[in-house]
Structure formats: structure tokens, C-alpha cells
PDB file of N, CA and C in Angstrom:
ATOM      1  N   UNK A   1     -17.638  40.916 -30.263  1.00  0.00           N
ATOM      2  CA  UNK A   1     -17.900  41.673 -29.058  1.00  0.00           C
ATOM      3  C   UNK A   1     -17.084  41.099 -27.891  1.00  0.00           C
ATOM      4  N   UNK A   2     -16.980  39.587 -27.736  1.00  0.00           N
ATOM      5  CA  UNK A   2     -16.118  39.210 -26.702  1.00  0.00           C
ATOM      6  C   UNK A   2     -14.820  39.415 -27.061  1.00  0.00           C
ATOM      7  N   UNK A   3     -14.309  39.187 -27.732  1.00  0.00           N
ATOM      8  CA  UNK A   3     -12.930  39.904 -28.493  1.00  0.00           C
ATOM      9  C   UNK A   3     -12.418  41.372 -27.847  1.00  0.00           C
ATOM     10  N   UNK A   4     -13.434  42.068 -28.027  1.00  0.00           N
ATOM     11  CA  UNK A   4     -12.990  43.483 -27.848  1.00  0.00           C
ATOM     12  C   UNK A   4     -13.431  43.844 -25.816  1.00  0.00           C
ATOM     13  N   UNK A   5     -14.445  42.888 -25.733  1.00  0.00           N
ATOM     14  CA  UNK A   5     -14.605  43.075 -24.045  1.00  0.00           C
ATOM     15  C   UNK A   5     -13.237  42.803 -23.713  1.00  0.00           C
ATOM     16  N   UNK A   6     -12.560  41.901 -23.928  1.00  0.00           N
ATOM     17  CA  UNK A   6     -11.266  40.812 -23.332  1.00  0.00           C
ATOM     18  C   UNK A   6     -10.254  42.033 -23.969  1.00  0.00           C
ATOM     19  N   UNK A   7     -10.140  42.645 -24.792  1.00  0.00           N
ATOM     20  CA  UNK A   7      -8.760  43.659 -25.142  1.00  0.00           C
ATOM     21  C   UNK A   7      -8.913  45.109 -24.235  1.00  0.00           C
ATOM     22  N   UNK A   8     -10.562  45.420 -24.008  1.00  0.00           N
ATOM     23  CA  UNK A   8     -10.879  46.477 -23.038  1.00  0.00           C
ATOM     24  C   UNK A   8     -10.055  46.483 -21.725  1.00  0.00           C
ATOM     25  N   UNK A   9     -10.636  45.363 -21.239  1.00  0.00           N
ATOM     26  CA  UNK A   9     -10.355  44.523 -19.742  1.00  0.00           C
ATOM     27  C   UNK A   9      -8.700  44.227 -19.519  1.00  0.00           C
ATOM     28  N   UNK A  10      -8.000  44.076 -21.186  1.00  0.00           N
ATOM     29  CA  UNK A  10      -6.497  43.944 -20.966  1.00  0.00           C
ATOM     30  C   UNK A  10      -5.517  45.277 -20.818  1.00  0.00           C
ATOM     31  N   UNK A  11      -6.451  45.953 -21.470  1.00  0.00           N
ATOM     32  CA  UNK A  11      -5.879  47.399 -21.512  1.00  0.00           C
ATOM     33  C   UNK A  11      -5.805  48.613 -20.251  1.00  0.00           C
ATOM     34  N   UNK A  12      -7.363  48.086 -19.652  1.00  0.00           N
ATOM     35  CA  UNK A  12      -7.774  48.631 -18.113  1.00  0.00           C
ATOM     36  C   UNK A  12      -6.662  48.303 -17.522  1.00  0.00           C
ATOM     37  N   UNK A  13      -6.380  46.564 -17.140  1.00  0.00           N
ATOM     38  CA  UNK A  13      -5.324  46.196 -16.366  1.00  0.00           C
ATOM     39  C   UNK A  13      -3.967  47.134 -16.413  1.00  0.00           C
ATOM     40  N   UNK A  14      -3.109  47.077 -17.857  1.00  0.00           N
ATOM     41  CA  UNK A  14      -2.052  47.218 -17.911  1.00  0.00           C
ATOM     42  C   UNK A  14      -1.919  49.036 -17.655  1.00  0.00           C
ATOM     43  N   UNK A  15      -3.287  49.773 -17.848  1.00  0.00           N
ATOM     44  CA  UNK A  15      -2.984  50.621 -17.474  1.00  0.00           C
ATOM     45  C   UNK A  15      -3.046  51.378 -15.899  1.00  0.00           C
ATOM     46  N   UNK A  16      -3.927  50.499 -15.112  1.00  0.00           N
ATOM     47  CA  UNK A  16      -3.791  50.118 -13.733  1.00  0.00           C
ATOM     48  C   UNK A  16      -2.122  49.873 -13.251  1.00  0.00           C
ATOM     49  N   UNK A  17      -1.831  48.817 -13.979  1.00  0.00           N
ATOM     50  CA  UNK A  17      -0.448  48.172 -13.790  1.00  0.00           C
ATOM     51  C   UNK A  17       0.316  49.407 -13.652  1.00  0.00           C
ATOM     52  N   UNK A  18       0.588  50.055 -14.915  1.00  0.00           N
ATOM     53  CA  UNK A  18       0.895  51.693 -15.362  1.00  0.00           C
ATOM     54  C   UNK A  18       1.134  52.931 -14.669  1.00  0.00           C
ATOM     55  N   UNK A  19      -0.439  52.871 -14.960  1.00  0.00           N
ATOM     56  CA  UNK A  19      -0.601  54.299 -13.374  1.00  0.00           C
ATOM     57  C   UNK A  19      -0.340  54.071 -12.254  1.00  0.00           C
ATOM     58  N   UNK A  20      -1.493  53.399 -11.466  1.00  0.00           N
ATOM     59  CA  UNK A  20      -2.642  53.439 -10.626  1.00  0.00           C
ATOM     60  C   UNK A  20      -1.317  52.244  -9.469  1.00  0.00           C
ATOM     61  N   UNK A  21      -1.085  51.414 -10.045  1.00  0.00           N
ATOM     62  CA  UNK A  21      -0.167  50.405  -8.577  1.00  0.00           C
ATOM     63  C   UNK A  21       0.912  51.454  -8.484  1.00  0.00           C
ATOM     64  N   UNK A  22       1.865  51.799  -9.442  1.00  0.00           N
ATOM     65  CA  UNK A  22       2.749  52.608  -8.855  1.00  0.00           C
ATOM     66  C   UNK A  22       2.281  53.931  -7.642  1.00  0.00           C
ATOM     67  N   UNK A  23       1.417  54.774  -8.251  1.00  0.00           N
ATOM     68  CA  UNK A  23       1.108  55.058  -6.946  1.00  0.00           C
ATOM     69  C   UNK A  23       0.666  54.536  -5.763  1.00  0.00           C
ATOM     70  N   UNK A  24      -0.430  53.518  -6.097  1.00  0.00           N
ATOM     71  CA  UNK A  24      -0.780  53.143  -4.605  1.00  0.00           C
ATOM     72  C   UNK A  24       0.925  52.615  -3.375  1.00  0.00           C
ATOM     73  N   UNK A  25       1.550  51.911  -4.541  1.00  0.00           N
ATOM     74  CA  UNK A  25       2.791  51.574  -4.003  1.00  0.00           C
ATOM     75  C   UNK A  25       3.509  52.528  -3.331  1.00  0.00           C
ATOM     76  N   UNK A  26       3.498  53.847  -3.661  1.00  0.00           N
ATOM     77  CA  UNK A  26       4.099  54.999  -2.786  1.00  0.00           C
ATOM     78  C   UNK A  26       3.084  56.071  -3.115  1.00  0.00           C
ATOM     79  N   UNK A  27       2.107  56.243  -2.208  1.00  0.00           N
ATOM     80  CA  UNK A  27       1.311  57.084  -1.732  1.00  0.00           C
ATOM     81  C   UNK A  27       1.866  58.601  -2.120  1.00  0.00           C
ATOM     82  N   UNK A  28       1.351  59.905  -2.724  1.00  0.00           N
ATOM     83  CA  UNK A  28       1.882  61.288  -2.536  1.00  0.00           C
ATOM     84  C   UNK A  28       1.690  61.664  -1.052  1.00  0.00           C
ATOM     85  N   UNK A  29       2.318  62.486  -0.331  1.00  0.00           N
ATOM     86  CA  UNK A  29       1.581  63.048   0.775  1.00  0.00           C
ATOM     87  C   UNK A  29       0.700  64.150   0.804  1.00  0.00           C
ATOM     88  N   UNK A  30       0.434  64.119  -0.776  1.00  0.00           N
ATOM     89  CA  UNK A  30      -0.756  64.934  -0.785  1.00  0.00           C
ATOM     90  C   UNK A  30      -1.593  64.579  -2.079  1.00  0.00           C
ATOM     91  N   UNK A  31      -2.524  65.548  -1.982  1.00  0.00           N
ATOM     92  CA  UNK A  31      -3.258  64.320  -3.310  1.00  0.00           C
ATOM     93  C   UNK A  31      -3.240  65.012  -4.153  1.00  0.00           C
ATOM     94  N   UNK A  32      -3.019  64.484  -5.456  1.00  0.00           N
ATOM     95  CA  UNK A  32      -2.599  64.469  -7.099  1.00  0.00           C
ATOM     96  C   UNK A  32      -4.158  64.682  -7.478  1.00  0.00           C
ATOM     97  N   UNK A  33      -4.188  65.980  -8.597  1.00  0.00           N
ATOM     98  CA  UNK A  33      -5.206  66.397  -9.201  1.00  0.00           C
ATOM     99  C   UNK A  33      -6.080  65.064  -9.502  1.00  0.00           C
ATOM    100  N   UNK A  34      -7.331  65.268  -9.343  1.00  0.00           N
ATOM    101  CA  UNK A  34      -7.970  64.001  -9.960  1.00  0.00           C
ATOM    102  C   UNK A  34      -8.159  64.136 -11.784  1.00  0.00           C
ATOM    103  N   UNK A  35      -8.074  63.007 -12.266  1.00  0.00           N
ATOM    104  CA  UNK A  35      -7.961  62.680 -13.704  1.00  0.00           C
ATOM    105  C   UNK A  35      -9.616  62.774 -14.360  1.00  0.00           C
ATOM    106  N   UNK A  36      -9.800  64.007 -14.670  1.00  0.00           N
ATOM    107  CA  UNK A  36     -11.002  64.200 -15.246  1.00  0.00           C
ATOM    108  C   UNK A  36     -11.863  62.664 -16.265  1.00  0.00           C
ATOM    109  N   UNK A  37     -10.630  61.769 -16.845  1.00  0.00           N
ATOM    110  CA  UNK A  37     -11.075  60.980 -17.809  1.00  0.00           C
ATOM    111  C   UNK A  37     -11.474  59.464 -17.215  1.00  0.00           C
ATOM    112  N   UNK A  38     -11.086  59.813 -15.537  1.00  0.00           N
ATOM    113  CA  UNK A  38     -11.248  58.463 -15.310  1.00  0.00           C
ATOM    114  C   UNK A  38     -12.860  58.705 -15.027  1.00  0.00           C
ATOM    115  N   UNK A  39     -13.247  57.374 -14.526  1.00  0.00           N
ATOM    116  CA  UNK A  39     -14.683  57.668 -14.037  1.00  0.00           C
ATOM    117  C   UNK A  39     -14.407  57.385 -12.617  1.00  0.00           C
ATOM    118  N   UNK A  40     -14.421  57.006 -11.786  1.00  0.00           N
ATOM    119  CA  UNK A  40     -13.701  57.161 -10.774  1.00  0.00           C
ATOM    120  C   UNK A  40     -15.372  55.993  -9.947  1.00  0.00           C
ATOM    121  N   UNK A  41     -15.306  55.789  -8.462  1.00  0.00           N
ATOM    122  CA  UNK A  41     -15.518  54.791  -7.565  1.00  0.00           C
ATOM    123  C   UNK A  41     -16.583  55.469  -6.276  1.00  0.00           C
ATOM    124  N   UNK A  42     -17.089  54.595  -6.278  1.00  0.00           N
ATOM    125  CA  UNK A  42     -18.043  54.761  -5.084  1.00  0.00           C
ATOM    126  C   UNK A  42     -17.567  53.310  -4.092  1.00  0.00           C
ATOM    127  N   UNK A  43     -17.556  54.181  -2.843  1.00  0.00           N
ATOM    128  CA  UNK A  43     -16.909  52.947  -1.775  1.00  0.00           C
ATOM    129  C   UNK A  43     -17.322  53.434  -0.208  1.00  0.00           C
ATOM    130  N   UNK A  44     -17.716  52.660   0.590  1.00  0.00           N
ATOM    131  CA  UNK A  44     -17.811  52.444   1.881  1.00  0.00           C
ATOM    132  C   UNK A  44     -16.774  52.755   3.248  1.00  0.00           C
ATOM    133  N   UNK A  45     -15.382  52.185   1.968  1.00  0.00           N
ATOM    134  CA  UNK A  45     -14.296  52.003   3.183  1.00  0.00           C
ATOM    135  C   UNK A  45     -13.826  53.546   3.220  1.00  0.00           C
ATOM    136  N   UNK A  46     -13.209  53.729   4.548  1.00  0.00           N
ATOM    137  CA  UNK A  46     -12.452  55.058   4.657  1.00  0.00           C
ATOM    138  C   UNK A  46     -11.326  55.451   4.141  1.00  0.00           C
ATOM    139  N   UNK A  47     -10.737  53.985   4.658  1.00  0.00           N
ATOM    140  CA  UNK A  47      -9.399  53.786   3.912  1.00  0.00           C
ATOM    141  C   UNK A  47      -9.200  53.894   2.399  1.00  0.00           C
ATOM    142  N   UNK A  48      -9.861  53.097   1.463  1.00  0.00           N
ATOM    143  CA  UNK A  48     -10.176  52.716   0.365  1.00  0.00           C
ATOM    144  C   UNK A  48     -10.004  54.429  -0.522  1.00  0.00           C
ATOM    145  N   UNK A  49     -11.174  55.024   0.122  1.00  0.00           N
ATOM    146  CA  UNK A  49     -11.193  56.459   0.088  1.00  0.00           C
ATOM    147  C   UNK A  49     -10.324  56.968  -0.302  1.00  0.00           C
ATOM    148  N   UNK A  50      -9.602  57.521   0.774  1.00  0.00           N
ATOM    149  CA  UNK A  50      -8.320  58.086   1.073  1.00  0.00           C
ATOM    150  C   UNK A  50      -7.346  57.393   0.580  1.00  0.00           C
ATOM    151  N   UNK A  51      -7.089  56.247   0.309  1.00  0.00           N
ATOM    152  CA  UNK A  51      -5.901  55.986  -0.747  1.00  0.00           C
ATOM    153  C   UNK A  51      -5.969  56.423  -2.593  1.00  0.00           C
ATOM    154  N   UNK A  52      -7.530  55.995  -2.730  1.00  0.00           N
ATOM    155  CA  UNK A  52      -7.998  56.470  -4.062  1.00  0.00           C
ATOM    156  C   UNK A  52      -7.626  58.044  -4.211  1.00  0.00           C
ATOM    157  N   UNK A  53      -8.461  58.904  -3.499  1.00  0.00           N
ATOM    158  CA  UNK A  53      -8.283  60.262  -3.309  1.00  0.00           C
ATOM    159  C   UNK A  53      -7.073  60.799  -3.584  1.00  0.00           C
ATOM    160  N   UNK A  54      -5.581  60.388  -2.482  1.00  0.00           N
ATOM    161  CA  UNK A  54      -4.375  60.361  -2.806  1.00  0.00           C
ATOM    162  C   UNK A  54      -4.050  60.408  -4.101  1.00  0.00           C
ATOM    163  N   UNK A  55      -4.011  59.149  -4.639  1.00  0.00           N
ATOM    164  CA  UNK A  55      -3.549  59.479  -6.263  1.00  0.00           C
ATOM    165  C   UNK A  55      -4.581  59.118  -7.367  1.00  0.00           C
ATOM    166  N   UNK A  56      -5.491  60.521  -7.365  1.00  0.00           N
ATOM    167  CA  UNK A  56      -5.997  61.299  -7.631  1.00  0.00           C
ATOM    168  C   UNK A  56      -7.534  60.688  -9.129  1.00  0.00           C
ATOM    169  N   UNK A  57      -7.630  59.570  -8.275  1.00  0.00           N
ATOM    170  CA  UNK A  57      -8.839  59.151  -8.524  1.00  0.00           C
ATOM    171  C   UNK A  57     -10.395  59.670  -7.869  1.00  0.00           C
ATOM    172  N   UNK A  58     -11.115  59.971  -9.089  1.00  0.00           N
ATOM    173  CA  UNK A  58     -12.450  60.568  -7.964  1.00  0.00           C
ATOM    174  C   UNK A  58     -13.025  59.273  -7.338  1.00  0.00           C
ATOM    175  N   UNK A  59     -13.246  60.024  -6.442  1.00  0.00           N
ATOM    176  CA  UNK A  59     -13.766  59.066  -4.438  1.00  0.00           C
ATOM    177  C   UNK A  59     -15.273  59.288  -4.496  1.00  0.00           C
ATOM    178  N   UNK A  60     -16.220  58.396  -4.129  1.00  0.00           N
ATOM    179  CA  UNK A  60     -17.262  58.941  -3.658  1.00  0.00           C
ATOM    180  C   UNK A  60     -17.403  57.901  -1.977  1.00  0.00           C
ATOM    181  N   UNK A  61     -17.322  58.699  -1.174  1.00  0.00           N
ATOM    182  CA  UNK A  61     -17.597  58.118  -0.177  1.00  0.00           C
ATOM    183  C   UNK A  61     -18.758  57.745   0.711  1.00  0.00           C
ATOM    184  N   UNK A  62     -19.437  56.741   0.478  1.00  0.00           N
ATOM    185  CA  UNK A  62     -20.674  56.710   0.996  1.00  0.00           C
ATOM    186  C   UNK A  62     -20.630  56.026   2.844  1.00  0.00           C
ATOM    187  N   UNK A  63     -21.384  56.815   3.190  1.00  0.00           N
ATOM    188  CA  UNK A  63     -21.543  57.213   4.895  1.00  0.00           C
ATOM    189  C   UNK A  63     -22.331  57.754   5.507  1.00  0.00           C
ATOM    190  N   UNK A  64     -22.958  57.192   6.312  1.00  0.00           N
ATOM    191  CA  UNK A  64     -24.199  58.329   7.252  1.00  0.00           C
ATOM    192  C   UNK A  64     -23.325  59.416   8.012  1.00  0.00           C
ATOM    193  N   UNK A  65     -23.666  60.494   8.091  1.00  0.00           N
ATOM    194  CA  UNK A  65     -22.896  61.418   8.533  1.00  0.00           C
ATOM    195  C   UNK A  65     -22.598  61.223  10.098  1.00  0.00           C
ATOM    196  N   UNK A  66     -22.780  60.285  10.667  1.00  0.00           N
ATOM    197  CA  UNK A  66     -22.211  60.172  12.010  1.00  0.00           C
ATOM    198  C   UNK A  66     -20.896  59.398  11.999  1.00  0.00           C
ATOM    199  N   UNK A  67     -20.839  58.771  10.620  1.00  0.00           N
ATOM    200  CA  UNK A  67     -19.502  58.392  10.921  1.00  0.00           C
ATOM    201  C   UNK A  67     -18.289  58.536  10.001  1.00  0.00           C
ATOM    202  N   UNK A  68     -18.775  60.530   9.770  1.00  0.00           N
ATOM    203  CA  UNK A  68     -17.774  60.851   8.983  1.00  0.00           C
ATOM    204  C   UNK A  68     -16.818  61.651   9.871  1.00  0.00           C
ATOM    205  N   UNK A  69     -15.927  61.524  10.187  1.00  0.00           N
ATOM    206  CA  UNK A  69     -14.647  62.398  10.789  1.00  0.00           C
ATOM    207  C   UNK A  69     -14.638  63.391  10.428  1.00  0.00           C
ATOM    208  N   UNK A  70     -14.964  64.625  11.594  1.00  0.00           N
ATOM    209  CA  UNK A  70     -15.007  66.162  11.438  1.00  0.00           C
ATOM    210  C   UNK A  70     -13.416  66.692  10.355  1.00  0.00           C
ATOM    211  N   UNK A  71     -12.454  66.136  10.769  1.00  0.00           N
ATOM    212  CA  UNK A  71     -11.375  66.822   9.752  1.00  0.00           C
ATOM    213  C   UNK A  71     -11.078  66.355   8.111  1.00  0.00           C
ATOM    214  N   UNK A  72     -12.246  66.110   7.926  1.00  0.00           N
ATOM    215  CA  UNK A  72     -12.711  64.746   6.412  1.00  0.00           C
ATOM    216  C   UNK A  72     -12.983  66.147   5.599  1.00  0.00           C
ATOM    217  N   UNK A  73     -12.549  66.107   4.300  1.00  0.00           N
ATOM    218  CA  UNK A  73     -12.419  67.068   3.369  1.00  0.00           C
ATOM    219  C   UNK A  73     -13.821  66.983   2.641  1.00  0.00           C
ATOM    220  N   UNK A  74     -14.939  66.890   2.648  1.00  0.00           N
ATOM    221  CA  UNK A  74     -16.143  66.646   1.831  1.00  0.00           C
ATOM    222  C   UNK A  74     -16.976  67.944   1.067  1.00  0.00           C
ATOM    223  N   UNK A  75     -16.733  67.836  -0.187  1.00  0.00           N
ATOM    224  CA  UNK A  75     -16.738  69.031  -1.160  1.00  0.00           C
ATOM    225  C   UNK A  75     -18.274  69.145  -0.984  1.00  0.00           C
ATOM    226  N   UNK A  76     -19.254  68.173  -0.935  1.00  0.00           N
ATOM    227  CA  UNK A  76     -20.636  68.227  -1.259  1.00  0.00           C
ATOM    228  C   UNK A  76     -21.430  67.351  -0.532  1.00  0.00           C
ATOM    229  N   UNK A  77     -22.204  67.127   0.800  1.00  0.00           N
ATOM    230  CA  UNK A  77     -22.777  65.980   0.797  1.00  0.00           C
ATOM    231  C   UNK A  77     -24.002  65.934  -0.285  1.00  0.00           C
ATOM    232  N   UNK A  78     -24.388  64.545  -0.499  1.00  0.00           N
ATOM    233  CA  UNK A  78     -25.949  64.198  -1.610  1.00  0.00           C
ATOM    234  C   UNK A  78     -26.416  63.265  -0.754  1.00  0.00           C
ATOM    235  N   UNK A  79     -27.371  63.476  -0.752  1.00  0.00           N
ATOM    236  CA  UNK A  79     -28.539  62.054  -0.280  1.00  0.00           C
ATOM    237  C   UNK A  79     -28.607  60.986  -1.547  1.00  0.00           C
ATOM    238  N   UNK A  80     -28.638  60.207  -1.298  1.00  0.00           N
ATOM    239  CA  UNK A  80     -28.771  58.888  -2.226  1.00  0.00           C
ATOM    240  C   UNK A  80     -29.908  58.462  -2.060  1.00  0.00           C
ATOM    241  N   UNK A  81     -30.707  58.362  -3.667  1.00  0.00           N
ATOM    242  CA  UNK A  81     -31.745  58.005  -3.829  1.00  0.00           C
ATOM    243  C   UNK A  81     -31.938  56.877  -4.655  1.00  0.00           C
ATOM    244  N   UNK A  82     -33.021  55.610  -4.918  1.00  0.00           N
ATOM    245  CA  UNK A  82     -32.933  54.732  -5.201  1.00  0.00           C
ATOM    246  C   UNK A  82     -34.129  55.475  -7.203  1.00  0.00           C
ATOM    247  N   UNK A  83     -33.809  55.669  -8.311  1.00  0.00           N
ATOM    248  CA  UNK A  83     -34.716  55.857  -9.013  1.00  0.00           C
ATOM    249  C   UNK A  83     -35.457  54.642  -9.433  1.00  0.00           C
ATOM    250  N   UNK A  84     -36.360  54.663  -9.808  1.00  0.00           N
ATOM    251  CA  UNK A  84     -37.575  53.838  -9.723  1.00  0.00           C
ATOM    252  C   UNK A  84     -37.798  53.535 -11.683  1.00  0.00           C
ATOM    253  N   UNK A  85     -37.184  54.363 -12.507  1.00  0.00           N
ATOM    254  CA  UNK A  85     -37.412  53.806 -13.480  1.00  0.00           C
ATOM    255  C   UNK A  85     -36.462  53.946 -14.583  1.00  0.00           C
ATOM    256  N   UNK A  86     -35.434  53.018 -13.861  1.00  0.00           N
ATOM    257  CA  UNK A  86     -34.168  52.437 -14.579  1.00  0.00           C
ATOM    258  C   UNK A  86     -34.881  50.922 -14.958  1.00  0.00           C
ATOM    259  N   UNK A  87     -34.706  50.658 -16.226  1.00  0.00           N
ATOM    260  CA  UNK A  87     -34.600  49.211 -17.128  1.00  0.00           C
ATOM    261  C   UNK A  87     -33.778  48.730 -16.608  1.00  0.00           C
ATOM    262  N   UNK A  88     -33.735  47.358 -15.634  1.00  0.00           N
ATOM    263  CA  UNK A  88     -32.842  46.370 -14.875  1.00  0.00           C
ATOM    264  C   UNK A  88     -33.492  45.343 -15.936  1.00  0.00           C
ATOM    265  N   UNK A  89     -34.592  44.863 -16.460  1.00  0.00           N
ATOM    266  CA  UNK A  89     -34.425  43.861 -17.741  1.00  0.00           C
ATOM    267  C   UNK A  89     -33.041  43.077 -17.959  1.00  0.00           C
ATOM    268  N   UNK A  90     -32.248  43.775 -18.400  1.00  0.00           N
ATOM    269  CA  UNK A  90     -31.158  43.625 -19.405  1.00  0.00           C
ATOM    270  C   UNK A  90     -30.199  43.039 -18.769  1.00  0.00           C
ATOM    271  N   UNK A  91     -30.192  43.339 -17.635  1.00  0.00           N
ATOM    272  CA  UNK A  91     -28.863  43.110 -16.149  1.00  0.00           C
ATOM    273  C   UNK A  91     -29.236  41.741 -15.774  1.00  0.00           C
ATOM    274  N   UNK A  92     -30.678  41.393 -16.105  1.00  0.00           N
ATOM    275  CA  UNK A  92     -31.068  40.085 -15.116  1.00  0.00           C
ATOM    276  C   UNK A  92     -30.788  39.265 -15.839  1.00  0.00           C
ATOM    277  N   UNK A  93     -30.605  37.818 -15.172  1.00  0.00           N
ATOM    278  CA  UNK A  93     -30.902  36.402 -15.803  1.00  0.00           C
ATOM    279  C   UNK A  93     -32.065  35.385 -14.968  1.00  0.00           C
ATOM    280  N   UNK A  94     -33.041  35.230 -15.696  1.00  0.00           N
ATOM    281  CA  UNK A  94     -34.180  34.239 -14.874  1.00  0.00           C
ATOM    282  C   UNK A  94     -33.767  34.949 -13.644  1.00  0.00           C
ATOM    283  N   UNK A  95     -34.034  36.013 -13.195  1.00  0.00           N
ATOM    284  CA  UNK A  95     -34.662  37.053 -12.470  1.00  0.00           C
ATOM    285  C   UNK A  95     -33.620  37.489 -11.722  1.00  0.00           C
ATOM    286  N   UNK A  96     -32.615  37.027 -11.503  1.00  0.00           N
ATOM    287  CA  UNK A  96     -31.300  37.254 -10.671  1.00  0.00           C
ATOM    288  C   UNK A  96     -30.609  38.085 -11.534  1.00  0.00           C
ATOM    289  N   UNK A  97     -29.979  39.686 -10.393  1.00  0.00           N
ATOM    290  CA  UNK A  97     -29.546  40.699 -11.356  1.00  0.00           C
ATOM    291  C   UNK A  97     -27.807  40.242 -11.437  1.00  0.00           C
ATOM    292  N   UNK A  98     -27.710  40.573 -12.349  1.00  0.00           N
ATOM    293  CA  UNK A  98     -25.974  40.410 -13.104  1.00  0.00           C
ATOM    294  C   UNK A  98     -25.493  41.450 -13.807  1.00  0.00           C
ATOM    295  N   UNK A  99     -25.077  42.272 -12.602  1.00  0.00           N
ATOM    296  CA  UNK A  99     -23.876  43.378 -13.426  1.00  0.00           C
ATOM    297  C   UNK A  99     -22.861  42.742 -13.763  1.00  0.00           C
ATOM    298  N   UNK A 100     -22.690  43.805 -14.533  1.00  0.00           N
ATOM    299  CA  UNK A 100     -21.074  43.893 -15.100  1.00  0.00           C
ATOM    300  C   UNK A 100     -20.291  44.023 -14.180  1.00  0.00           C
ATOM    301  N   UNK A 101     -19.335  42.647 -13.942  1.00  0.00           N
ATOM    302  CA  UNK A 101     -18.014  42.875 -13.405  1.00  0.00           C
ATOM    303  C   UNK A 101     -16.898  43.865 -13.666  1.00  0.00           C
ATOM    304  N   UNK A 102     -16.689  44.162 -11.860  1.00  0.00           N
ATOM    305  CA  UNK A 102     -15.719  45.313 -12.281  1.00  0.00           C
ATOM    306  C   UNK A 102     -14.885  44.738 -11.655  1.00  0.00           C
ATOM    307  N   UNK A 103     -13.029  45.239 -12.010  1.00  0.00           N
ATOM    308  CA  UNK A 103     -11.687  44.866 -11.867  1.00  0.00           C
ATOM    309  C   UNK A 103     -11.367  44.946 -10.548  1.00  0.00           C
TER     310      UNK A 103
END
């Protein structure tokens, strides 16, 4: 299993390396279909956003609506809710939660 985590994680990279830097490296000036296969990001920053968005990663932008910029393209707002009966068990160690690192 660690074998194949460590070839996952090498493969993510190089295809980051691949895709994903060349674009960020030169931005489209418009944004590139998003890639149905990725799973795509939830993020805070605006910026972050909008560079993801660009080449054509799905964005989720989380924000109270006062400090979203009226000319901001937003297909759907959702309220974010906390569910109450997700199994965190598995995530913890001696009670401290431990996700899975992401890249």
C-alpha cells in the first residue's frame, strides 16, 4: 500500500509538472474548459481562484458574500454546512484529526 501511495503521489506530481505549471507559467486570457476528470479545489484566496479557474481547473471559492466582487462570474452560490454524521474515527490519532495530505 505504501508502494503504490508513493507511485500515486509521483505520478500526481509529474503530471502537475505536465499540465498544470505550464499553464500556470503562462496564464490563457481566458479560461480553458474545466477537465471533467480532475477533482478540482476548494480555496479562500481570490487569486488562487482565478488562476485555477484560468487553466481550467474546477474552483470552489469560499466567501461570505460581502466580499465577493460584483463582476465575479459565480455559476451557483451554496451555503456550507457542517454534516454531523461523517465517521472522523479513521482520520484521528489519540484524538487529533489527520487528513490526508494534499500536494
Amino acid at each position: 500500500a505504501q508502494l503504490q501511495h508513493k507511485l500515486l503521489d509521483i505520478y500526481a506530481l509529474l503530471k502537475y509538472i505536465e499540465i498544470l505549471y505550464l499553464l500556470l507559467s503562462s496564464p490563457c486570457s481566458k479560461p480553458v474548459c474545466a477537465n471533467p476528470t480532475w477533482m478540482g479545489c476548494f480555496t479562500k484566496d481570490t487569486a488562487t481562484c482565478e488562476a485555477l479557474y484560468f487553466i481550467g481547473v474546477p474552483v470552489w471559492l469560499m466567501h461570505t458574500k460581502a466580499y465577493i466582487s460584483p463582476d465575479m462570474n459565480i455559476k451557483e452560490p451554496v451555503e456550507l454546512t457542517c454534516p454531523e454524521d461523517i465517521v472522523k474515527a479513521m482520520y484521528s490519532e489519540k484524538g487529533v484529526a489527520k487528513p490526508f495530505p494534499s500536494i
